[in-house]
N, C-alpha and C. Protein backbone atom coordinates (compact mmCIF):
# COMPACT_ATOMS: atom_id res chain seq x y z
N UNK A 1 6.42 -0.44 -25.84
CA UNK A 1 5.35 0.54 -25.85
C UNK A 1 5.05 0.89 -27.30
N UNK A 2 4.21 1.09 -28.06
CA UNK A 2 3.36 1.28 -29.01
C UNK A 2 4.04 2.90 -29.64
N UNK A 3 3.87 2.79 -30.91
CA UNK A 3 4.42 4.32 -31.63
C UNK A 3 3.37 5.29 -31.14
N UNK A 4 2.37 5.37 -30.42
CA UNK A 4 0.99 5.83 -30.86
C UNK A 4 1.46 6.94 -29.44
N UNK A 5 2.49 5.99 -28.47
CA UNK A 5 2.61 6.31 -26.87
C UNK A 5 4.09 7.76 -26.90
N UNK A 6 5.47 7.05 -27.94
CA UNK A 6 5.91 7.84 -28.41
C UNK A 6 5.33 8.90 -28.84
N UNK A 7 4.64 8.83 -29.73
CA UNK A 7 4.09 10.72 -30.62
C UNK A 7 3.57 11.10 -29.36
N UNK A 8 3.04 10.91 -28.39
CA UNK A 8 2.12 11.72 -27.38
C UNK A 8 3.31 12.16 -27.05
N UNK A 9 4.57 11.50 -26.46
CA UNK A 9 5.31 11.91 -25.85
C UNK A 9 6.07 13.56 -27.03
N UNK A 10 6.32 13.06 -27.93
CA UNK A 10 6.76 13.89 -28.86
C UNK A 10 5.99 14.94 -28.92
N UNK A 11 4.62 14.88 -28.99
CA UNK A 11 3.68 16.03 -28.99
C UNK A 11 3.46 17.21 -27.36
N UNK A 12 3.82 16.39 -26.50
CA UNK A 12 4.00 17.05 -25.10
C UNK A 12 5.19 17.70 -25.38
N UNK A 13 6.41 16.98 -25.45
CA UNK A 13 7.55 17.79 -25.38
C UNK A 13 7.54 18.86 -26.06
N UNK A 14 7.00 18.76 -27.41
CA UNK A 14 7.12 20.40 -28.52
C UNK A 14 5.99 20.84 -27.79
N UNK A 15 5.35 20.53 -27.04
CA UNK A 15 3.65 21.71 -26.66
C UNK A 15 4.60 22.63 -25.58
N UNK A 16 5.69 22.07 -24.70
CA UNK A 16 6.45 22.95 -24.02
C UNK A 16 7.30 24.45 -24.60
N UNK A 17 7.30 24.05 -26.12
CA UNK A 17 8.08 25.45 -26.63
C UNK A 17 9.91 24.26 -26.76
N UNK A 18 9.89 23.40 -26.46
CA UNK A 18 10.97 22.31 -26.12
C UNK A 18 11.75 22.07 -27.98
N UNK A 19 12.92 22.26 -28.44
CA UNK A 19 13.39 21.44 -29.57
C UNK A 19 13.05 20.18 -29.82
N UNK A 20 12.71 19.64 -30.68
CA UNK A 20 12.86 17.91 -30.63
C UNK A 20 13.91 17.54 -31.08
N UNK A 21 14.57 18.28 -32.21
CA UNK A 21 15.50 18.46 -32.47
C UNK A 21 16.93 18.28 -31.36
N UNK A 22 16.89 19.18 -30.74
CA UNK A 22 18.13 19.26 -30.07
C UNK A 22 18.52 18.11 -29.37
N UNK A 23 20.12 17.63 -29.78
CA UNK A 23 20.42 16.35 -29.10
C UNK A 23 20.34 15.69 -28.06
N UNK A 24 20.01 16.43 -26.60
CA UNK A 24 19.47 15.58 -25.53
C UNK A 24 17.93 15.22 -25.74
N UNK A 25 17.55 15.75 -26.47
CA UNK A 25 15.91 15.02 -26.69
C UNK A 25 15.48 14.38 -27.87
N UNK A 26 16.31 13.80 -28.38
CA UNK A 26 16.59 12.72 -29.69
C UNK A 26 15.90 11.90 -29.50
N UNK A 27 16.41 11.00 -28.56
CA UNK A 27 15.56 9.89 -27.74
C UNK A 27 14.57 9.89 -26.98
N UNK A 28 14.36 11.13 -26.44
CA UNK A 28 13.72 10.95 -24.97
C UNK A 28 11.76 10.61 -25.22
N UNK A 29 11.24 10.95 -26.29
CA UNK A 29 9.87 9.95 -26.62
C UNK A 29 10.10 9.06 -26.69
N UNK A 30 11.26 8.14 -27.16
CA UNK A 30 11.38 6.88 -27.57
C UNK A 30 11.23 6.11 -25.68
N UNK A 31 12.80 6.94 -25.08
CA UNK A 31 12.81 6.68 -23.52
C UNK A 31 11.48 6.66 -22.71
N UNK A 32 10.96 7.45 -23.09
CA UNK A 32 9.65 8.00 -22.07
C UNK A 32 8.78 7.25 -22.17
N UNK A 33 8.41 6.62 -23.66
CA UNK A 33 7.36 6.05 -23.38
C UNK A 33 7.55 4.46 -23.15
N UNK A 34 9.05 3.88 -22.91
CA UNK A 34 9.13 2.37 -22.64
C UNK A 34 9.14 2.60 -21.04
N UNK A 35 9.48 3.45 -20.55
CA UNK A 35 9.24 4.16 -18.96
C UNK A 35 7.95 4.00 -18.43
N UNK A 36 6.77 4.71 -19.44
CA UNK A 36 5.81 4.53 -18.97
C UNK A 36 5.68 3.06 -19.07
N UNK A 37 5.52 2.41 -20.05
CA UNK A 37 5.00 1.16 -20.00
C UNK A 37 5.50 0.06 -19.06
N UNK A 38 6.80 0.41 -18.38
CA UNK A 38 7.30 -0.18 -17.49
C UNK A 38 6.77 0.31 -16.33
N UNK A 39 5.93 1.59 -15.95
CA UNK A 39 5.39 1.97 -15.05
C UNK A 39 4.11 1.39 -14.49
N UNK A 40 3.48 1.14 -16.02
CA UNK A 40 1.94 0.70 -16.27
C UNK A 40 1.71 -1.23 -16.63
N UNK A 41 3.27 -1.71 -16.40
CA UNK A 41 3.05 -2.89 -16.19
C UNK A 41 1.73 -3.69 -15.56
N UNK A 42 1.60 -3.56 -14.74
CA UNK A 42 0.57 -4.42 -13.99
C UNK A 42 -0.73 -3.91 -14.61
N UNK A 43 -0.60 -3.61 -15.60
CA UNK A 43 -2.65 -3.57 -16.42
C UNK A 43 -2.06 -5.49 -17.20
N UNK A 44 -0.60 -5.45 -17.79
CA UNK A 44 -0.25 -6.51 -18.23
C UNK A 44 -0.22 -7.87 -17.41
N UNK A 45 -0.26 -7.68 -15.74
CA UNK A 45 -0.36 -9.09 -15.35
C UNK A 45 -1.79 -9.67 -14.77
N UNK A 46 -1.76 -10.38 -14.13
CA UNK A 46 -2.92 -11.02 -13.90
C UNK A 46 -2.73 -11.44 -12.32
N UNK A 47 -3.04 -11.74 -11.41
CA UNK A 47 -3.08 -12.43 -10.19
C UNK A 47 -2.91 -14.05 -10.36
N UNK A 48 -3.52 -14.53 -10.64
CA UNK A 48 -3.18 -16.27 -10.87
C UNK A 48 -1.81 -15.97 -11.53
N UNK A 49 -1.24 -15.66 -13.03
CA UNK A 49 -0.45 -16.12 -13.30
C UNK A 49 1.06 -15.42 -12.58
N UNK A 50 0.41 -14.41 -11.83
CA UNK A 50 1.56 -13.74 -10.87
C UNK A 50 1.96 -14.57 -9.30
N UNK A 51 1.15 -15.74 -9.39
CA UNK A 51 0.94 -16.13 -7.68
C UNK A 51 1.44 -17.61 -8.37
N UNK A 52 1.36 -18.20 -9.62
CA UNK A 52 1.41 -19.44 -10.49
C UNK A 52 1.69 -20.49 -9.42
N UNK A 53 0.97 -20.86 -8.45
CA UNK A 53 0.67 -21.74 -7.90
C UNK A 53 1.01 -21.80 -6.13
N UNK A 54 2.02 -20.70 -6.26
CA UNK A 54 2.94 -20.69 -4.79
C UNK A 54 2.01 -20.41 -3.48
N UNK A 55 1.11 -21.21 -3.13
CA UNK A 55 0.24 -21.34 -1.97
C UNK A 55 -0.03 -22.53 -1.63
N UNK A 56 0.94 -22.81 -0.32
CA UNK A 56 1.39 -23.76 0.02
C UNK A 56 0.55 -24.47 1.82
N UNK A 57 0.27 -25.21 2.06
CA UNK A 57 -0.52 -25.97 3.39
C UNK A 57 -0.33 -25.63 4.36
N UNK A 58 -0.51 -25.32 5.65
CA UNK A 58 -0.47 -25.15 6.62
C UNK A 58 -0.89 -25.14 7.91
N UNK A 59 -0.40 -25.60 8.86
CA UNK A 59 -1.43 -25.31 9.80
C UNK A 59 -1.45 -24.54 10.73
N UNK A 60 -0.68 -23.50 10.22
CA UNK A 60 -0.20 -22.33 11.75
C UNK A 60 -1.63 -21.70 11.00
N UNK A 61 -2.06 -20.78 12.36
CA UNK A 61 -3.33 -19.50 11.94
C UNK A 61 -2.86 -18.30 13.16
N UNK A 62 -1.59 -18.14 12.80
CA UNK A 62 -1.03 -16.65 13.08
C UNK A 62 -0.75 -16.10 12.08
N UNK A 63 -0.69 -14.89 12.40
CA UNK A 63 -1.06 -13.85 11.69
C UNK A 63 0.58 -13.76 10.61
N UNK A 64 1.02 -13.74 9.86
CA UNK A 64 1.75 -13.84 8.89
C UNK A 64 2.17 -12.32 8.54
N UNK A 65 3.24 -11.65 8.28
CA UNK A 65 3.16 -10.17 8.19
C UNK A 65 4.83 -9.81 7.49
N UNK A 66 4.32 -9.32 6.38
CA UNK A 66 5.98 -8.33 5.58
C UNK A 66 5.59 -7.27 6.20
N UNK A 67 6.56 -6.10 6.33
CA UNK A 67 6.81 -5.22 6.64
C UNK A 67 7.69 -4.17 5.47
N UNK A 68 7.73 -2.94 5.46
CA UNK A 68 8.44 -2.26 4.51
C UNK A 68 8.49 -2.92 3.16
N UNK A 69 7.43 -3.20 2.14
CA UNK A 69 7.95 -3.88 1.24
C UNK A 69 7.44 -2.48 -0.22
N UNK A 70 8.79 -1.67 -0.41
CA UNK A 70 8.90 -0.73 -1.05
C UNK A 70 7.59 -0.80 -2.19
N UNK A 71 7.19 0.02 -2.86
CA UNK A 71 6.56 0.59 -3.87
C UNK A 71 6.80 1.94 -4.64
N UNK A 72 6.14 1.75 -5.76
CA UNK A 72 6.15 3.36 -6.58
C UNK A 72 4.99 3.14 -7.48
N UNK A 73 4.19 3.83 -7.89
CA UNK A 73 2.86 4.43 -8.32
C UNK A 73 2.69 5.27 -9.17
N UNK A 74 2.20 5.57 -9.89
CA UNK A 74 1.52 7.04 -10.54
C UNK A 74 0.45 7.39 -10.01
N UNK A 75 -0.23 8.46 -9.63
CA UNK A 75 -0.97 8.74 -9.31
C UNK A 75 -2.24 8.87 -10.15
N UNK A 76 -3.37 8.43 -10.46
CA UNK A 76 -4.43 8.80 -11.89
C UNK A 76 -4.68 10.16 -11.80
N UNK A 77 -4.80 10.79 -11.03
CA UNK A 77 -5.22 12.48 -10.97
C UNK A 77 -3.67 13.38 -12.00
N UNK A 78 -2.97 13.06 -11.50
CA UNK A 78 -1.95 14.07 -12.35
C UNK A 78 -0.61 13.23 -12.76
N UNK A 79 -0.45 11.73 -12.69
CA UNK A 79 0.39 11.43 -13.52
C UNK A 79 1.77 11.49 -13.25
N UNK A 80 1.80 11.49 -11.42
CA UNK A 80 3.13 12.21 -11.22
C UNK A 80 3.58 10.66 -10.45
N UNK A 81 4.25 10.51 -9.54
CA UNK A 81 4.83 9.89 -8.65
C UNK A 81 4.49 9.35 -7.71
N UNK A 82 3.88 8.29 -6.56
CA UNK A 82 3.76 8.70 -5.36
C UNK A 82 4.55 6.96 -4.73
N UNK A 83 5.36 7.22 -3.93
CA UNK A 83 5.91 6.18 -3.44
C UNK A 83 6.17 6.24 -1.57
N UNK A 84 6.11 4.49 -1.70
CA UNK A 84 6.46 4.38 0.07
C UNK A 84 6.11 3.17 -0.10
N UNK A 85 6.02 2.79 1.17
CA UNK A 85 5.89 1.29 1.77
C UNK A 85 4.41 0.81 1.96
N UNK A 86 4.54 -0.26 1.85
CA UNK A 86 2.81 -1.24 2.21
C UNK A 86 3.76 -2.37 3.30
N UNK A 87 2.59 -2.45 4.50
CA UNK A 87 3.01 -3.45 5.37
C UNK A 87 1.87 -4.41 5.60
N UNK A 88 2.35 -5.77 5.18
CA UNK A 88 0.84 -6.44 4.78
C UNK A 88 0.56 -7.70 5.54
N UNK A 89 -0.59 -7.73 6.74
CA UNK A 89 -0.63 -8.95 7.04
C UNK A 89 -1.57 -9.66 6.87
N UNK A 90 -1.76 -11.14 6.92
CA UNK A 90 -2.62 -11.97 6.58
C UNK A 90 -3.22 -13.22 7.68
N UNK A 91 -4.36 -13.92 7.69
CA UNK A 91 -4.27 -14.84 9.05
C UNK A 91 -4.54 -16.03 7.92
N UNK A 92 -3.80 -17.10 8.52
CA UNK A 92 -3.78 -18.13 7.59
C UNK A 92 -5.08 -18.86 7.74
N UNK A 93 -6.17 -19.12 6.83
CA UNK A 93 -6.82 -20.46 7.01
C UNK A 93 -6.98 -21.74 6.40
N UNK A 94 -5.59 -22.65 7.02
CA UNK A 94 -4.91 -23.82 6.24
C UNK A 94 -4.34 -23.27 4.79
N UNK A 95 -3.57 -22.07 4.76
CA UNK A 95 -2.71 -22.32 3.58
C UNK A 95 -1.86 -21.03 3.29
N UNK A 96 -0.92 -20.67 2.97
CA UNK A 96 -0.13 -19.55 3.08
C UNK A 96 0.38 -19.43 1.89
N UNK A 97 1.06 -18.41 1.55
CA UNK A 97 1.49 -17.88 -0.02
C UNK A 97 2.61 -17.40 0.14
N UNK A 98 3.62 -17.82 -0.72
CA UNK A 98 4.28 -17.30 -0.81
C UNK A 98 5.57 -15.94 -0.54
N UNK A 99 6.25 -16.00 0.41
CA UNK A 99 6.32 -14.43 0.75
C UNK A 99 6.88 -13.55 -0.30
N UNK A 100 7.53 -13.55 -1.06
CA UNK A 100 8.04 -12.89 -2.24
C UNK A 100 6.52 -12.75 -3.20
N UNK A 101 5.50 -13.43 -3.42
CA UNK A 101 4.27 -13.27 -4.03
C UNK A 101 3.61 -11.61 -3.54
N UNK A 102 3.91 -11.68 -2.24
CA UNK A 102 3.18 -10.69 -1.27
C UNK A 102 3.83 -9.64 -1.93
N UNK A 103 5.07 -9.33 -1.64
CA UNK A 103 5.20 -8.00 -2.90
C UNK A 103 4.98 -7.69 -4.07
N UNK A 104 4.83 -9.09 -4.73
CA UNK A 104 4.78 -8.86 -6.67
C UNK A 104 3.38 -8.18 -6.68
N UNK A 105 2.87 -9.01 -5.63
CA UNK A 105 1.06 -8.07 -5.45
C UNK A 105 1.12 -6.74 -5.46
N UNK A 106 1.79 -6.53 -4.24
CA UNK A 106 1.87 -4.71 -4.16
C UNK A 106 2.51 -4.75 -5.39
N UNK A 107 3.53 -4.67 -5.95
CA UNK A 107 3.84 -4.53 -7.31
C UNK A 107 2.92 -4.32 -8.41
N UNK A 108 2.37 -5.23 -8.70
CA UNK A 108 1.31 -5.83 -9.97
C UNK A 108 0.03 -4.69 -9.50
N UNK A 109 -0.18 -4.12 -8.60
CA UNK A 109 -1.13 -3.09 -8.73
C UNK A 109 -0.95 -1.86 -8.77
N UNK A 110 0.76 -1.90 -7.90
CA UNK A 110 1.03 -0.10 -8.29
C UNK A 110 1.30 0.40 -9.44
N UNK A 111 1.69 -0.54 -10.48
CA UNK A 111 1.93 -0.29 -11.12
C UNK A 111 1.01 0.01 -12.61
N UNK A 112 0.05 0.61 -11.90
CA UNK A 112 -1.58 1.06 -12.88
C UNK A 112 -1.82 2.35 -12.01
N UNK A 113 -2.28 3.05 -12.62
CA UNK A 113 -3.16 4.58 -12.54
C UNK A 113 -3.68 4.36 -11.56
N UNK A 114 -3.41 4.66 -10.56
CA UNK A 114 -3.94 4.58 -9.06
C UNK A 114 -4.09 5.67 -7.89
N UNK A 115 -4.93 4.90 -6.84
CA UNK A 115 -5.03 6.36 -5.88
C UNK A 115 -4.81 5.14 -4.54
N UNK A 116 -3.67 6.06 -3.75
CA UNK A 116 -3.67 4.67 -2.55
C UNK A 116 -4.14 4.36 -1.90
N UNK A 117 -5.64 4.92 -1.87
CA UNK A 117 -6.25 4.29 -1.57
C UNK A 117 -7.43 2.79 -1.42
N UNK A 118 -6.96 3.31 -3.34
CA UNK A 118 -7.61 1.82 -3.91
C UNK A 118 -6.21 0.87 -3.64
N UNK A 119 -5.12 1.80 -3.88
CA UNK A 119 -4.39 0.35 -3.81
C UNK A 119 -4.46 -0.57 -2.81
N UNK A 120 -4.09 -0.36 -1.24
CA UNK A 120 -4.47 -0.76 -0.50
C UNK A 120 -5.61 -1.63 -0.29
N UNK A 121 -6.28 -1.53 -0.50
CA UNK A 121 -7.93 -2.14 -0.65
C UNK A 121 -7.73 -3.66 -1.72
N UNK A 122 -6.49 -3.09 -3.08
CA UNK A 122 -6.69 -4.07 -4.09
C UNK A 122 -5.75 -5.25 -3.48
N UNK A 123 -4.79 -4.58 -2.90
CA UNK A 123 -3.95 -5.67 -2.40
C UNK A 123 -4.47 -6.35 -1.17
N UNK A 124 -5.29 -5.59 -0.19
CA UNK A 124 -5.84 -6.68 0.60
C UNK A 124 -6.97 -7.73 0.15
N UNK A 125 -7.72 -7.54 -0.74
CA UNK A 125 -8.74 -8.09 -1.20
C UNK A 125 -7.79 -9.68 -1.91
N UNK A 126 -6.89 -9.21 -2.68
CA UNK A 126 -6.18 -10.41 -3.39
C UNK A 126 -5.86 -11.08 -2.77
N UNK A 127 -4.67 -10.59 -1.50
CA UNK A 127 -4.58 -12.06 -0.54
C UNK A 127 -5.45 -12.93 -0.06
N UNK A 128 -6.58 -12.44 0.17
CA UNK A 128 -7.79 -12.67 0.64
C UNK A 128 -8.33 -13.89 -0.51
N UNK A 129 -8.12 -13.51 -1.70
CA UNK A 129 -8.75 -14.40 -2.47
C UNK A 129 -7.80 -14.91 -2.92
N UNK A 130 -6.67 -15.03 -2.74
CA UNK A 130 -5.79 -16.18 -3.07
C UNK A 130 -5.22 -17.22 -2.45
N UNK A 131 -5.68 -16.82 -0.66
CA UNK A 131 -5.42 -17.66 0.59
C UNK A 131 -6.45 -18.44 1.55
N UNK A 132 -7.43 -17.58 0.91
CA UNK A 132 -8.42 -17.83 1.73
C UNK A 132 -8.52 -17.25 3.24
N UNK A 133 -7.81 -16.33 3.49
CA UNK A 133 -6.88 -16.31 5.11
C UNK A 133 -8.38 -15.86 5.58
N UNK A 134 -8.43 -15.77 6.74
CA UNK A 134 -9.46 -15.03 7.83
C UNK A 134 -9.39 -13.72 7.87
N UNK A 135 -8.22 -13.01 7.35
CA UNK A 135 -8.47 -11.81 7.47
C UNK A 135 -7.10 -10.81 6.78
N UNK A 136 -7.36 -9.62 6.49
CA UNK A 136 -5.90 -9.37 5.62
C UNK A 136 -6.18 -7.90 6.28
N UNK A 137 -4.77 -7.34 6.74
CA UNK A 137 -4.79 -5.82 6.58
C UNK A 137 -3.43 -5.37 5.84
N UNK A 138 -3.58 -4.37 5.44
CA UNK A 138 -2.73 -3.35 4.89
C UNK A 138 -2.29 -2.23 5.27
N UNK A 139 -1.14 -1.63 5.53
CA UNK A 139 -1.07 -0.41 5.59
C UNK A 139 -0.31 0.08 4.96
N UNK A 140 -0.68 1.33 3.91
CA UNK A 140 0.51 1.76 2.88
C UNK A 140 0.87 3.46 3.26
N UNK A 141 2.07 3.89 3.18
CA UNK A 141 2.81 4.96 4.18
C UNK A 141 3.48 5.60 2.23
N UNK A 142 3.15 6.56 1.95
CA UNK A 142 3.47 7.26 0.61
C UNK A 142 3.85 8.35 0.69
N UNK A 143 4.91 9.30 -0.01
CA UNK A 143 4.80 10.60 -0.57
C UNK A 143 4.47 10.70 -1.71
N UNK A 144 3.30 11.63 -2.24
CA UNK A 144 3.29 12.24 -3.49
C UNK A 144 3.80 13.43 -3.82
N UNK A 145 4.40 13.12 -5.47
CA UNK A 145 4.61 14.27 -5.85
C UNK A 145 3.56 15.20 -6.47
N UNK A 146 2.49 14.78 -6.17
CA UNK A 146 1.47 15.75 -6.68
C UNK A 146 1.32 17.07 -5.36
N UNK A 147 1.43 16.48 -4.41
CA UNK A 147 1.51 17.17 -3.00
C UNK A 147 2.98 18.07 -2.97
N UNK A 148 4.12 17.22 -3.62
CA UNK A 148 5.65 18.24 -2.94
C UNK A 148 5.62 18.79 -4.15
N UNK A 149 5.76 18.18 -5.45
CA UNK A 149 5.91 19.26 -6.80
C UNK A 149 5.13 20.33 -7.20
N UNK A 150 4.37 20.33 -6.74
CA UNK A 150 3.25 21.13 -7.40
C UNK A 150 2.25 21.46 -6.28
N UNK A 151 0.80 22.23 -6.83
CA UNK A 151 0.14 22.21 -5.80
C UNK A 151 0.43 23.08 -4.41
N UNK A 152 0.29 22.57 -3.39
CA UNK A 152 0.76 23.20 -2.18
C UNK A 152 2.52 23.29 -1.70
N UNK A 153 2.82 22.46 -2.55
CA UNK A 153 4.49 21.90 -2.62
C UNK A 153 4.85 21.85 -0.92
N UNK A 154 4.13 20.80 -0.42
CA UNK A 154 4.50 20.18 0.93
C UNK A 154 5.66 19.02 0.39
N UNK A 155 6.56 19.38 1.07
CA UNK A 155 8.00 18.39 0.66
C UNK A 155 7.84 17.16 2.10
N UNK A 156 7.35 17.35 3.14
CA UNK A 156 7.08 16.58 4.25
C UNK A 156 6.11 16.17 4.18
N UNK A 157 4.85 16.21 3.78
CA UNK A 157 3.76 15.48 3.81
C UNK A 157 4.03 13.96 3.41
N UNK A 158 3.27 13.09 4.54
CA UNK A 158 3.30 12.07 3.92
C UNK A 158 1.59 11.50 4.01
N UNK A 159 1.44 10.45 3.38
CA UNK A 159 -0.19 9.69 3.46
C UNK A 159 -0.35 8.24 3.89
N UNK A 160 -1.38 7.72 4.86
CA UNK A 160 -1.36 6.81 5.43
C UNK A 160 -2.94 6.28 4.84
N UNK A 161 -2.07 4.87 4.68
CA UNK A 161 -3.97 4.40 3.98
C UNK A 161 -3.91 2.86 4.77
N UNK A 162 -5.01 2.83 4.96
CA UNK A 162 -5.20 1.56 5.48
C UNK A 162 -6.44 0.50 4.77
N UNK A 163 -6.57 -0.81 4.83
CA UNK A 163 -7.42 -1.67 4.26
C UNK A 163 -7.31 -2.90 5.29
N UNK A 164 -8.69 -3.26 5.97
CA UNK A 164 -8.90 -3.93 7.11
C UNK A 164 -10.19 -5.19 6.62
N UNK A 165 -9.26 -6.15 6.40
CA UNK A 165 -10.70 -7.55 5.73
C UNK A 165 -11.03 -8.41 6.81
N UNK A 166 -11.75 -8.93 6.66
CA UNK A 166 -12.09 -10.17 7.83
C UNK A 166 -12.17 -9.60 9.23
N UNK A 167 -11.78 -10.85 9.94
CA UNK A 167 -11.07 -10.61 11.00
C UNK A 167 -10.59 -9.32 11.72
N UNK A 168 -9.76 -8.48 10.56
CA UNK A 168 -9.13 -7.70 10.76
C UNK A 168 -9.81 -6.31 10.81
N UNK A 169 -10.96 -6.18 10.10
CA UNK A 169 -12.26 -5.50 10.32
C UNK A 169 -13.10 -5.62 11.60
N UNK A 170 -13.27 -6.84 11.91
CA UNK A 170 -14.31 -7.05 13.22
C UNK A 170 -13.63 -6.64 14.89
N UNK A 171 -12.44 -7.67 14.43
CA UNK A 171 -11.60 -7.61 16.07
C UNK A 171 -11.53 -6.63 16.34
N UNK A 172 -11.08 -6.03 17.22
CA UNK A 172 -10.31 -4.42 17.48
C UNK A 172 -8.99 -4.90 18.00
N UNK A 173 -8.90 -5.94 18.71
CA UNK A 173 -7.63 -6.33 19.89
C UNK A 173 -7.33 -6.87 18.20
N UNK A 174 -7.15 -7.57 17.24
CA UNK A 174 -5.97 -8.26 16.89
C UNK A 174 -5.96 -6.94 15.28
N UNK A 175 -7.05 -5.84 15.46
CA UNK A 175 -6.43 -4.50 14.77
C UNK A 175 -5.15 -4.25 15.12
N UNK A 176 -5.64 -3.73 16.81
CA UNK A 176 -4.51 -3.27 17.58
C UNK A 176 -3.28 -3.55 17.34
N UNK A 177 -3.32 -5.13 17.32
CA UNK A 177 -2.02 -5.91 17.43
C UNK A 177 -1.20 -5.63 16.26
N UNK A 178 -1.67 -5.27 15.15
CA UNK A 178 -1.34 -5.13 14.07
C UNK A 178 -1.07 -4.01 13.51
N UNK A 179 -1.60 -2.82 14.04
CA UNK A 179 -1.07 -1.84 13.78
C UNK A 179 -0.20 -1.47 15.25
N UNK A 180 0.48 -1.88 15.81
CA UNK A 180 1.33 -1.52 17.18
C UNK A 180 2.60 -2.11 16.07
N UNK A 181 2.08 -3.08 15.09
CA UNK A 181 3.69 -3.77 14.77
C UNK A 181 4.31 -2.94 13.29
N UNK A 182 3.24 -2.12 12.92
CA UNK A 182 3.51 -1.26 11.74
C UNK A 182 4.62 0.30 12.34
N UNK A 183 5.80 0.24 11.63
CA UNK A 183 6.45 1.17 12.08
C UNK A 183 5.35 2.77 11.67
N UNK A 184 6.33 3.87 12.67
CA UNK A 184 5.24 4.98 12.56
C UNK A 184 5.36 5.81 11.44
N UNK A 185 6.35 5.68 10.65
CA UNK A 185 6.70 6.60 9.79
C UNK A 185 7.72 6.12 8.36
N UNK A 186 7.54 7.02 7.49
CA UNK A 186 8.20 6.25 6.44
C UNK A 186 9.98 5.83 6.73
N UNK A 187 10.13 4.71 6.19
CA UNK A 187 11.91 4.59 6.65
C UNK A 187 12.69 5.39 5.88
């Protein structure tokens, strides 16, 4: 991360009334801001070179589906936290990807200034254009800490977002099917 990311951090901490001085916060601009940048990874990757070829032939055209495949986020509104699961399925048309790809996706986007609702949307759209499939849905299951820390400080709230392409937009019966196989609540 860049010196430029440190001083912000340095300049927040003293705007608190905070020592910089004092020995537990010696480091902690230095810490904070390789944190963020490990947060804000995915402005650094790309889709092709994150997928680098792993979409492979096929001829099944069932519906293909991870389940629980963890995440964590910042939120763009306040910068805080918001994590949970995306459960992501896809319908093959002649060619399938990778299953470990399917998370680096959710990965490679949470990890940018986001609202989950775009995320959702970004990750179905990609499979979509990296498989060609007939149809992609998403469903991502989150707590924010903008919601439990602050704010109304709901410690139980959780948020459900969904993203419905193709197929998965038109049908209703193979919606259905697909959200009957999404568990109801965060694990």
């Amino acid at each position: 991360m860049s010196q430029s990311t440190e001083s912000a951090y340095q300049y927040i901490i003293a705007s608190t009334g905070e020592d910089l001085g004092r020995e537990g916060l010696l480091k902690t601009p230095t810490r904070a801001a390789k944190a963020f940048g490990y947060l804000t990874q995915g402005y650094h990757q790309n889709l092709e070179e994150l997928v680098n070829g792993a979409v492979f032939p096929t001829d099944n055209r069932e519906a293909v589906m991870v389940k629980n495949i963890e995440f964590y986020s910042l939120c763009e509104h306040h910068m805080l936290p918001f994590m949970g699961v995306a459960h992501v399925a896809y319908l093959p048309e002649g060619q399938v990807i990778g299953l470990s790809k399917i998370a680096r996706i959710v990965d490679m986007f949470a990890r940018r200034l986001q609202i989950q609702e775009t995320l959702s949307q970004q990750i179905a759209q990609s499979i979509m254009e990296v498989t060609g499939a007939r149809g992609c849905a998403v469903v991502m299951d989150a707590t924010h800490m903008c919601m439990s820390m602050r704010g109304v400080s709901k410690q139980q709230a959780s948020t459900r977002s969904k993203a419905m392409l193709g197929e998965y937009a038109s049908d209703q019966a193979l919606r259905a099917e697909f959200l009957a196989e999404v568990p109801k609540h965060l694990p």
